[in-house]
C-alpha atoms as a PDB file:
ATOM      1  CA  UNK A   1       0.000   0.000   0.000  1.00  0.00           C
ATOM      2  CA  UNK A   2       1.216   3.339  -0.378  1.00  0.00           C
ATOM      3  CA  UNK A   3       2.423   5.532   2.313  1.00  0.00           C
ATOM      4  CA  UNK A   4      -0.876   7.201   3.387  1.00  0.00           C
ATOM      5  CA  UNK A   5      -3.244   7.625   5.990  1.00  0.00           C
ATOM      6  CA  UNK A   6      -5.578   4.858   6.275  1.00  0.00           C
ATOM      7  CA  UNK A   7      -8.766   6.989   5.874  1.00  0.00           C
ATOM      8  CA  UNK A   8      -7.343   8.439   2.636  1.00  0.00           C
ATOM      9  CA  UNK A   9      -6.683   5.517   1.077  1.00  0.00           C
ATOM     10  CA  UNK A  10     -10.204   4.567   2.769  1.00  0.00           C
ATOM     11  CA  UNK A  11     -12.384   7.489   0.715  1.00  0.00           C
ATOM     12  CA  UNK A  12     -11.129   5.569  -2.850  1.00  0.00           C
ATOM     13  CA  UNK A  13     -13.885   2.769  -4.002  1.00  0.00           C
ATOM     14  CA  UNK A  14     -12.668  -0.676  -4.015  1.00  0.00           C
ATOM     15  CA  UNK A  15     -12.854  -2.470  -7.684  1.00  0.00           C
ATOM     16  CA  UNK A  16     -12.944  -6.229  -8.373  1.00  0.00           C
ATOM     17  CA  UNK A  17     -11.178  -7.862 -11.206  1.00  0.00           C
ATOM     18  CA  UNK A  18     -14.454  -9.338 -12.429  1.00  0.00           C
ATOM     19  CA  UNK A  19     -15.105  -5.459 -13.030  1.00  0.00           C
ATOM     20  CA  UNK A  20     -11.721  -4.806 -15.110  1.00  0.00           C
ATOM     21  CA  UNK A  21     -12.347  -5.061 -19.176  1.00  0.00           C
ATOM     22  CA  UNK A  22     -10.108  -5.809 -21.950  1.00  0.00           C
ATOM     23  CA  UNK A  23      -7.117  -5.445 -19.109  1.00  0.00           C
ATOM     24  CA  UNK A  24      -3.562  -4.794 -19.079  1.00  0.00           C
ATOM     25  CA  UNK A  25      -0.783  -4.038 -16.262  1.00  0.00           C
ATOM     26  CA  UNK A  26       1.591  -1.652 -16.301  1.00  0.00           C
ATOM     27  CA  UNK A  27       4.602  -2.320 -13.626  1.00  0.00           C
ATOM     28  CA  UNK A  28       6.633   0.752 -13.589  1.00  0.00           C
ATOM     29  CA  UNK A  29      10.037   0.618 -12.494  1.00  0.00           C
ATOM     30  CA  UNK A  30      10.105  -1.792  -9.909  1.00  0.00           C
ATOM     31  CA  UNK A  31      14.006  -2.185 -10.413  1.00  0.00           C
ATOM     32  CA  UNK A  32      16.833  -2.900  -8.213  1.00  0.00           C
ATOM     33  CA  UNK A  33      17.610   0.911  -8.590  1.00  0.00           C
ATOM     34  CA  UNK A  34      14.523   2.697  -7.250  1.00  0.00           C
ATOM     35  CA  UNK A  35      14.008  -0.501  -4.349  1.00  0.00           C
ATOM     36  CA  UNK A  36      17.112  -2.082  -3.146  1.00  0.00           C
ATOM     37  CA  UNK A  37      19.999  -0.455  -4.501  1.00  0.00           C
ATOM     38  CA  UNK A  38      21.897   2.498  -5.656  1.00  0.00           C
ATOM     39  CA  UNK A  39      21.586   6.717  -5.103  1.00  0.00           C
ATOM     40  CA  UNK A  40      17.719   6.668  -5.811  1.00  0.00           C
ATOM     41  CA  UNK A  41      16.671   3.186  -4.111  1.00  0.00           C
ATOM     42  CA  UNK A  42      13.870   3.381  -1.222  1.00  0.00           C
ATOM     43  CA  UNK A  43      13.714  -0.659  -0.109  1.00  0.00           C
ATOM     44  CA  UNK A  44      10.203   0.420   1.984  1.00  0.00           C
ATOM     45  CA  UNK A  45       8.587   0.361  -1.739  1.00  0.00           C
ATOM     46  CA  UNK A  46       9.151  -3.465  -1.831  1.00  0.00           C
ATOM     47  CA  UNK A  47       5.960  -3.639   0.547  1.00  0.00           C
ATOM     48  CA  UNK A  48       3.716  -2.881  -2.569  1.00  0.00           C
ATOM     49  CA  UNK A  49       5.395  -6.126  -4.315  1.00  0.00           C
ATOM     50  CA  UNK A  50       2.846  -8.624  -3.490  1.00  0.00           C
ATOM     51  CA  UNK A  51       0.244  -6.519  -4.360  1.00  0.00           C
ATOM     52  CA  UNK A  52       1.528  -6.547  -7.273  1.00  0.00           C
ATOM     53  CA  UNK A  53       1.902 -10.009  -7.658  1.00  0.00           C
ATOM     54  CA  UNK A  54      -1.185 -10.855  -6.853  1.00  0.00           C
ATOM     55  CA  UNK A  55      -3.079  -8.873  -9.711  1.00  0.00           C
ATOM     56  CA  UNK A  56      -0.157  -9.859 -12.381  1.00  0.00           C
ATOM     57  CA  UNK A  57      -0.918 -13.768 -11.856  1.00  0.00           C
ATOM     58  CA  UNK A  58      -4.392 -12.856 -12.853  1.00  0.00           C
ATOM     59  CA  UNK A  59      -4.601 -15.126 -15.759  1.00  0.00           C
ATOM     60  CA  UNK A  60      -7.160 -12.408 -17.354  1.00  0.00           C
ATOM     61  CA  UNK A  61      -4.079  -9.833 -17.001  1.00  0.00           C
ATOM     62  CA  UNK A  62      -1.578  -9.406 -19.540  1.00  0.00           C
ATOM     63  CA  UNK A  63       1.257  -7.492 -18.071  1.00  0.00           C
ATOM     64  CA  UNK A  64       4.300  -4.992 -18.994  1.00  0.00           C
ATOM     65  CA  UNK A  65       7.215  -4.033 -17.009  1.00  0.00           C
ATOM     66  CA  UNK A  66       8.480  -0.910 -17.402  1.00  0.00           C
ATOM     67  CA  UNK A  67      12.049  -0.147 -16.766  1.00  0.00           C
ATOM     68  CA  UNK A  68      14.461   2.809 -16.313  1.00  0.00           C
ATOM     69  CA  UNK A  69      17.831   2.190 -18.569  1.00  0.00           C
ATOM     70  CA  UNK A  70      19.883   4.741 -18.869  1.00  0.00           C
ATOM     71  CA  UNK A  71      23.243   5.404 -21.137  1.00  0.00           C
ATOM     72  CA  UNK A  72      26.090   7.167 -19.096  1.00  0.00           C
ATOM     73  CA  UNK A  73      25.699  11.154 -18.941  1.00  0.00           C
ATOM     74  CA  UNK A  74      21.924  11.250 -20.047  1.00  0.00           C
ATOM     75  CA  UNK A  75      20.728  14.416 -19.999  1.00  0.00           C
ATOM     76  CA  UNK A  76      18.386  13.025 -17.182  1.00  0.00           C
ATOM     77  CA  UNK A  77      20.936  13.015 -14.944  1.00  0.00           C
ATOM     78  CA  UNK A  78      20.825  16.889 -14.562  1.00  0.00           C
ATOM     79  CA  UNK A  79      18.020  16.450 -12.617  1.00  0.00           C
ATOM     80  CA  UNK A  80      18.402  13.398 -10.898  1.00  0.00           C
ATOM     81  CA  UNK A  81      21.937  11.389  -9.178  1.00  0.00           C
ATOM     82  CA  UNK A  82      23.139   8.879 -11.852  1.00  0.00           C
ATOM     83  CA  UNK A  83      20.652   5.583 -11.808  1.00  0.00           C
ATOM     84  CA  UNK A  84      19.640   2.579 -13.539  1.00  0.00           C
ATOM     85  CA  UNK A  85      22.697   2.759 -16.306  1.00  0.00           C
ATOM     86  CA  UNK A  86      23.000   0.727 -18.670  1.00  0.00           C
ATOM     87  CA  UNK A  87      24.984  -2.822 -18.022  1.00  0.00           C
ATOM     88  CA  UNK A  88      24.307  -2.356 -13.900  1.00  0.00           C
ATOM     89  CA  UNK A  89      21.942  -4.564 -11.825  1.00  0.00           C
ATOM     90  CA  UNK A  90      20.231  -1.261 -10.874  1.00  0.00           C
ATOM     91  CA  UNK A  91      18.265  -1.728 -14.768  1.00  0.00           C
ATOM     92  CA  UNK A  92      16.634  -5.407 -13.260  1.00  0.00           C
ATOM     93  CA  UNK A  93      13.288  -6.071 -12.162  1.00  0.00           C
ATOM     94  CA  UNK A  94      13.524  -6.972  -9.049  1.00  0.00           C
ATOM     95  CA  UNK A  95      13.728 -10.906  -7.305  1.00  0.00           C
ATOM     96  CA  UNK A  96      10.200 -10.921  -6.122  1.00  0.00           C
ATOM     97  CA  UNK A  97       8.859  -9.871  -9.430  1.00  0.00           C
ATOM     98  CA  UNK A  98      11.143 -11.378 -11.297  1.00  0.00           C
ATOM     99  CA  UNK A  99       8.870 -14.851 -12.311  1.00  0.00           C
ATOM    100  CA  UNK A 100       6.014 -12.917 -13.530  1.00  0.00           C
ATOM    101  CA  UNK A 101       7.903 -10.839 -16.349  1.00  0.00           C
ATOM    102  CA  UNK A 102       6.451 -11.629 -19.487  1.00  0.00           C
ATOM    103  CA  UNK A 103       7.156  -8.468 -21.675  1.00  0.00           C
ATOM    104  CA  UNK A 104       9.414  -5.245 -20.790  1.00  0.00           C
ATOM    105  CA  UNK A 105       9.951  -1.690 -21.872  1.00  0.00           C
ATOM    106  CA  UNK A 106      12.825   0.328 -21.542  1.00  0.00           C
ATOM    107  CA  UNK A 107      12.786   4.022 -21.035  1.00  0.00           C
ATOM    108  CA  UNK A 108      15.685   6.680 -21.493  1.00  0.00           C
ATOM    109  CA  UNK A 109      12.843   9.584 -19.001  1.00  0.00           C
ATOM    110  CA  UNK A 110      10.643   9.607 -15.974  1.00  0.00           C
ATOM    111  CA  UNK A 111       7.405   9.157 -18.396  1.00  0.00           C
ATOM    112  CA  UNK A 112       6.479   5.999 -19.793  1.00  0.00           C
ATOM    113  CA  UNK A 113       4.307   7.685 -22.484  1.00  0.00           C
ATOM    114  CA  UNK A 114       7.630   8.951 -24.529  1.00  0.00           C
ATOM    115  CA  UNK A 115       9.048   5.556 -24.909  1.00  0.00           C
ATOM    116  CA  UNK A 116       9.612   4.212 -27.910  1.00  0.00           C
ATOM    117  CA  UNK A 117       8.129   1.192 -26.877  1.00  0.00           C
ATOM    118  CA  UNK A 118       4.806   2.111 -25.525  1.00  0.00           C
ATOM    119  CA  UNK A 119       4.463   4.544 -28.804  1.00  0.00           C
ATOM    120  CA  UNK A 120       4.642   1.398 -30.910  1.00  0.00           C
ATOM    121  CA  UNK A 121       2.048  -0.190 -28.303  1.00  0.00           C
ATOM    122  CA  UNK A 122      -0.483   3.348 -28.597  1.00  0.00           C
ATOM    123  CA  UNK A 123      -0.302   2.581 -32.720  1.00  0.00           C
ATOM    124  CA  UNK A 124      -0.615  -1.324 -32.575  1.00  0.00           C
ATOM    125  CA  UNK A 125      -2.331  -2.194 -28.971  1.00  0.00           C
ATOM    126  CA  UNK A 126      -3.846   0.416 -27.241  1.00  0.00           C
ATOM    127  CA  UNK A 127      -7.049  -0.414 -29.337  1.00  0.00           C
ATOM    128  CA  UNK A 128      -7.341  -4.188 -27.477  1.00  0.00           C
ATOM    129  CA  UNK A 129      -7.698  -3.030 -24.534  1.00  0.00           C
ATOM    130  CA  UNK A 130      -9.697  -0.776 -22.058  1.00  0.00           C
ATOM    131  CA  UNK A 131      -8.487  -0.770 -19.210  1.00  0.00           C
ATOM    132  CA  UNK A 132      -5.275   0.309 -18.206  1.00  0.00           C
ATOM    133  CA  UNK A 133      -3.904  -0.304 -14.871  1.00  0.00           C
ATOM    134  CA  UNK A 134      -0.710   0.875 -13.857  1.00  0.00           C
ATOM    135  CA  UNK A 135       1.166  -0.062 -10.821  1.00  0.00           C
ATOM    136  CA  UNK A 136       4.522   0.530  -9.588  1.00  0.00           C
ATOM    137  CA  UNK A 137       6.979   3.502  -8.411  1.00  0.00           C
ATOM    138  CA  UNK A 138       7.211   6.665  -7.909  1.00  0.00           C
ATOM    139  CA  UNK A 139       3.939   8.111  -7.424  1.00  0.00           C
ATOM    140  CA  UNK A 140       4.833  11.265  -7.962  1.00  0.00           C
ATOM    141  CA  UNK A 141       7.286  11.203 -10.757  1.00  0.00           C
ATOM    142  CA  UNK A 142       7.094   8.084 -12.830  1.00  0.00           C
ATOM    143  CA  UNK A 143       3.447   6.957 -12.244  1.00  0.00           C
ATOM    144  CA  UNK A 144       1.564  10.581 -12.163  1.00  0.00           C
ATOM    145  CA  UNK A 145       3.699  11.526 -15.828  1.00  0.00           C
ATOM    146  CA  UNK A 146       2.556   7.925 -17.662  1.00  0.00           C
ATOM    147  CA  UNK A 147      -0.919   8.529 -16.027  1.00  0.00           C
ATOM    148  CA  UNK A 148      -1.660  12.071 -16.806  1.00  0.00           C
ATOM    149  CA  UNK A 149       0.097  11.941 -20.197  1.00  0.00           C
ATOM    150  CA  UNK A 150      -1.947   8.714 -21.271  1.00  0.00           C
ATOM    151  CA  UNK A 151      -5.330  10.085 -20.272  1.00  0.00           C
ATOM    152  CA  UNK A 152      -4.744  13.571 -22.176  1.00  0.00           C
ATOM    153  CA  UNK A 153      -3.756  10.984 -25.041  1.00  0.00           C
ATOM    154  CA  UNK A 154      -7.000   9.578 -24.673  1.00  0.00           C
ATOM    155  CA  UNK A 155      -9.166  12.714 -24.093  1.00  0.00           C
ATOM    156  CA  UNK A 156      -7.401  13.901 -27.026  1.00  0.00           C
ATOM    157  CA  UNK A 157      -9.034  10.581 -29.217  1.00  0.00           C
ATOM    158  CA  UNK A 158     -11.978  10.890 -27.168  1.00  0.00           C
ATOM    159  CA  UNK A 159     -11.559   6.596 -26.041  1.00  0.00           C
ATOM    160  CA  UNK A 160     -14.650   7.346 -23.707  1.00  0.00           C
ATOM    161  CA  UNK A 161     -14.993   3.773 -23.287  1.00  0.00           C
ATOM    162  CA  UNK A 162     -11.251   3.479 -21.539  1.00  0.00           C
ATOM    163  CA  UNK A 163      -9.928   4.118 -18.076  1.00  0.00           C
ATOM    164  CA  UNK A 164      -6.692   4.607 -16.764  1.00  0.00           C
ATOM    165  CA  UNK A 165      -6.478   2.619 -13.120  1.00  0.00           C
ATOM    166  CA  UNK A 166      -4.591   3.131 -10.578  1.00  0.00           C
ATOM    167  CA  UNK A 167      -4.545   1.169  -7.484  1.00  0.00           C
ATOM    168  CA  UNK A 168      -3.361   2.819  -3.931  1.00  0.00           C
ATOM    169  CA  UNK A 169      -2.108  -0.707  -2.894  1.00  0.00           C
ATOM    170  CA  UNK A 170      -0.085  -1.019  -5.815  1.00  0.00           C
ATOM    171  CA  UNK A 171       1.876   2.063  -6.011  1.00  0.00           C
ATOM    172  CA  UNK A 172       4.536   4.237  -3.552  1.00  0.00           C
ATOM    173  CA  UNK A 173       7.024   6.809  -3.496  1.00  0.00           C
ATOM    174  CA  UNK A 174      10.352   7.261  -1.945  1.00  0.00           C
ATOM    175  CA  UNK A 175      10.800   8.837   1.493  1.00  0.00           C
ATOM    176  CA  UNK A 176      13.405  11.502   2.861  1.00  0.00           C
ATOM    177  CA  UNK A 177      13.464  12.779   5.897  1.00  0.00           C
ATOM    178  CA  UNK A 178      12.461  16.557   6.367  1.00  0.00           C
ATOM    179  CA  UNK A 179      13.218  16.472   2.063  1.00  0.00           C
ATOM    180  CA  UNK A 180      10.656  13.793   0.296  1.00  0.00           C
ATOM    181  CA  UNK A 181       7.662  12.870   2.563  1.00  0.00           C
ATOM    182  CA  UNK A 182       6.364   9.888   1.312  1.00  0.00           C
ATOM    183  CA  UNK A 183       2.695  10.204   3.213  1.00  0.00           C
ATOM    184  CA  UNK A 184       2.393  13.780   2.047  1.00  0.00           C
ATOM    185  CA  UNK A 185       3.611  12.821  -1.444  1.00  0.00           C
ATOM    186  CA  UNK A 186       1.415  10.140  -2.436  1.00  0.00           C
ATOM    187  CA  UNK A 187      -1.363  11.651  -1.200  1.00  0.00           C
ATOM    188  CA  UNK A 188      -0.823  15.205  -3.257  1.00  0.00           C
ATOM    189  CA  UNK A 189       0.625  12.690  -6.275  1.00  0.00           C
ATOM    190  CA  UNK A 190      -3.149  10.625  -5.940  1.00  0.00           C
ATOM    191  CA  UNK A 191      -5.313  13.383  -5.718  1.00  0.00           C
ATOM    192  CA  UNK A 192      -4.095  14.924  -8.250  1.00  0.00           C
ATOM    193  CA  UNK A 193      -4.266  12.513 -10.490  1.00  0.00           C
ATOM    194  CA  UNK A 194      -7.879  11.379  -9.471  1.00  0.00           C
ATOM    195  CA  UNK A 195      -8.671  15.395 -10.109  1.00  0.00           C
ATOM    196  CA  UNK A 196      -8.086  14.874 -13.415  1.00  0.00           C
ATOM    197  CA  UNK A 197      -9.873  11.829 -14.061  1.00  0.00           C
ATOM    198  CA  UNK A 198      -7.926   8.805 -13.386  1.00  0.00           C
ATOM    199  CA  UNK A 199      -9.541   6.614 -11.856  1.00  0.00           C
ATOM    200  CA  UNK A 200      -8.172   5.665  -8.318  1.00  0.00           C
ATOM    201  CA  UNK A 201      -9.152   2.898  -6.308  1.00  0.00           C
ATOM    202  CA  UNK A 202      -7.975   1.719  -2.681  1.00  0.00           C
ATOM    203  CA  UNK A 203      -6.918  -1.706  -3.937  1.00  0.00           C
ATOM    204  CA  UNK A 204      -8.271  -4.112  -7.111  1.00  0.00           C
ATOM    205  CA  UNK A 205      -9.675  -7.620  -5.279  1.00  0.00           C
ATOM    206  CA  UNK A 206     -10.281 -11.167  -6.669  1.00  0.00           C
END
């Protein structure tokens, strides 16, 4: 779950996966570099793994993992300590999610929507599917960018009959003390993002 107070999390509705149409899973960034290892790793987001887990072996789920890769000197790292380079264990899923990887993407940026990958999937894929769920880290970087940039994408088609998930059990942010709070992050990161019409649930149940 992420870091929030339990009556936050508590106001979202609570969806079944008989409810979920046409489905697929987006796993962002659960790599060794943003949970166990390396300047940007926060291991406290490994709670959110068997969440996780439990909606990916879903037989009615097809999933993607999305991954930071990174050549040396990108121009991301202007903005952020060096991460996830290419070659370096900090680019692998991690263990505990490791047996349910079935397809990856690799992305050079913070947003999933400007990989090259996922434009090939908006041109070939997007069209078997309606609901997009998207799991994963950081709430308020990686997750909020591929969210809000996917559901202008689809206001901009006008796919009325498609929503963009995202489950409160499934996603989390990094904490820092008196720099990053994680509770006061998520919460701003999900609001916002159910403000502008994603639709947020506590948690997705069999």
């Amino acid at each position: 779950m992420a870091r929030v107070h339990k009556d936050f999390a508590h106001s979202y509705p609570t969806l079944s996966v008989s409810e979920l149409q046409k489905p697929i899973l987006f796993v962002i960034d659960m790599v060794n570099g943003f949970v166990k290892e390396g300047a940007l790793h926060d291991e406290d987001i490994n709670a959110i793994s068997e969440n996780i887990i439990a909606l990916v072996k879903n037989n009615e789920h097809r999933s993607v993992f999305v991954c930071d890769r990174h050549v040396e000197g990108t121009r991301e790292f202007l903005s952020y300590p060096a991460h996830c380079v290419i070659g370096s264990t900090e680019t692998e899923v991690i263990e505990e999610l490791q047996p349910y990887v079935y397809e990856v993407m690799y992305k050079n940026s913070t947003n999933t929507f400007t990989c090259l990958e996922f434009q090939e999937f908006l041109e070939t894929r997007i069209f078997d599917h309606q609901d997009i769920v998207i799991t994963g880290c950081c709430s308020d970087i990686c997750i909020l960018q591929f969210a809000l940039s996917l559901n202008a994408w689809l206001n901009e088609h006008n796919e009325e009959d498609k929503r963009v998930i995202v489950p409160i059990n499934c996603i989390d942010t990094y904490h820092i003390d008196g720099v990053h709070d994680a509770v006061e992050i998520n919460e701003f990161s999900i609001h916002n993002m159910a403000a502008n019409g994603i639709y947020v649930v506590e948690q997705i149940t069999e």
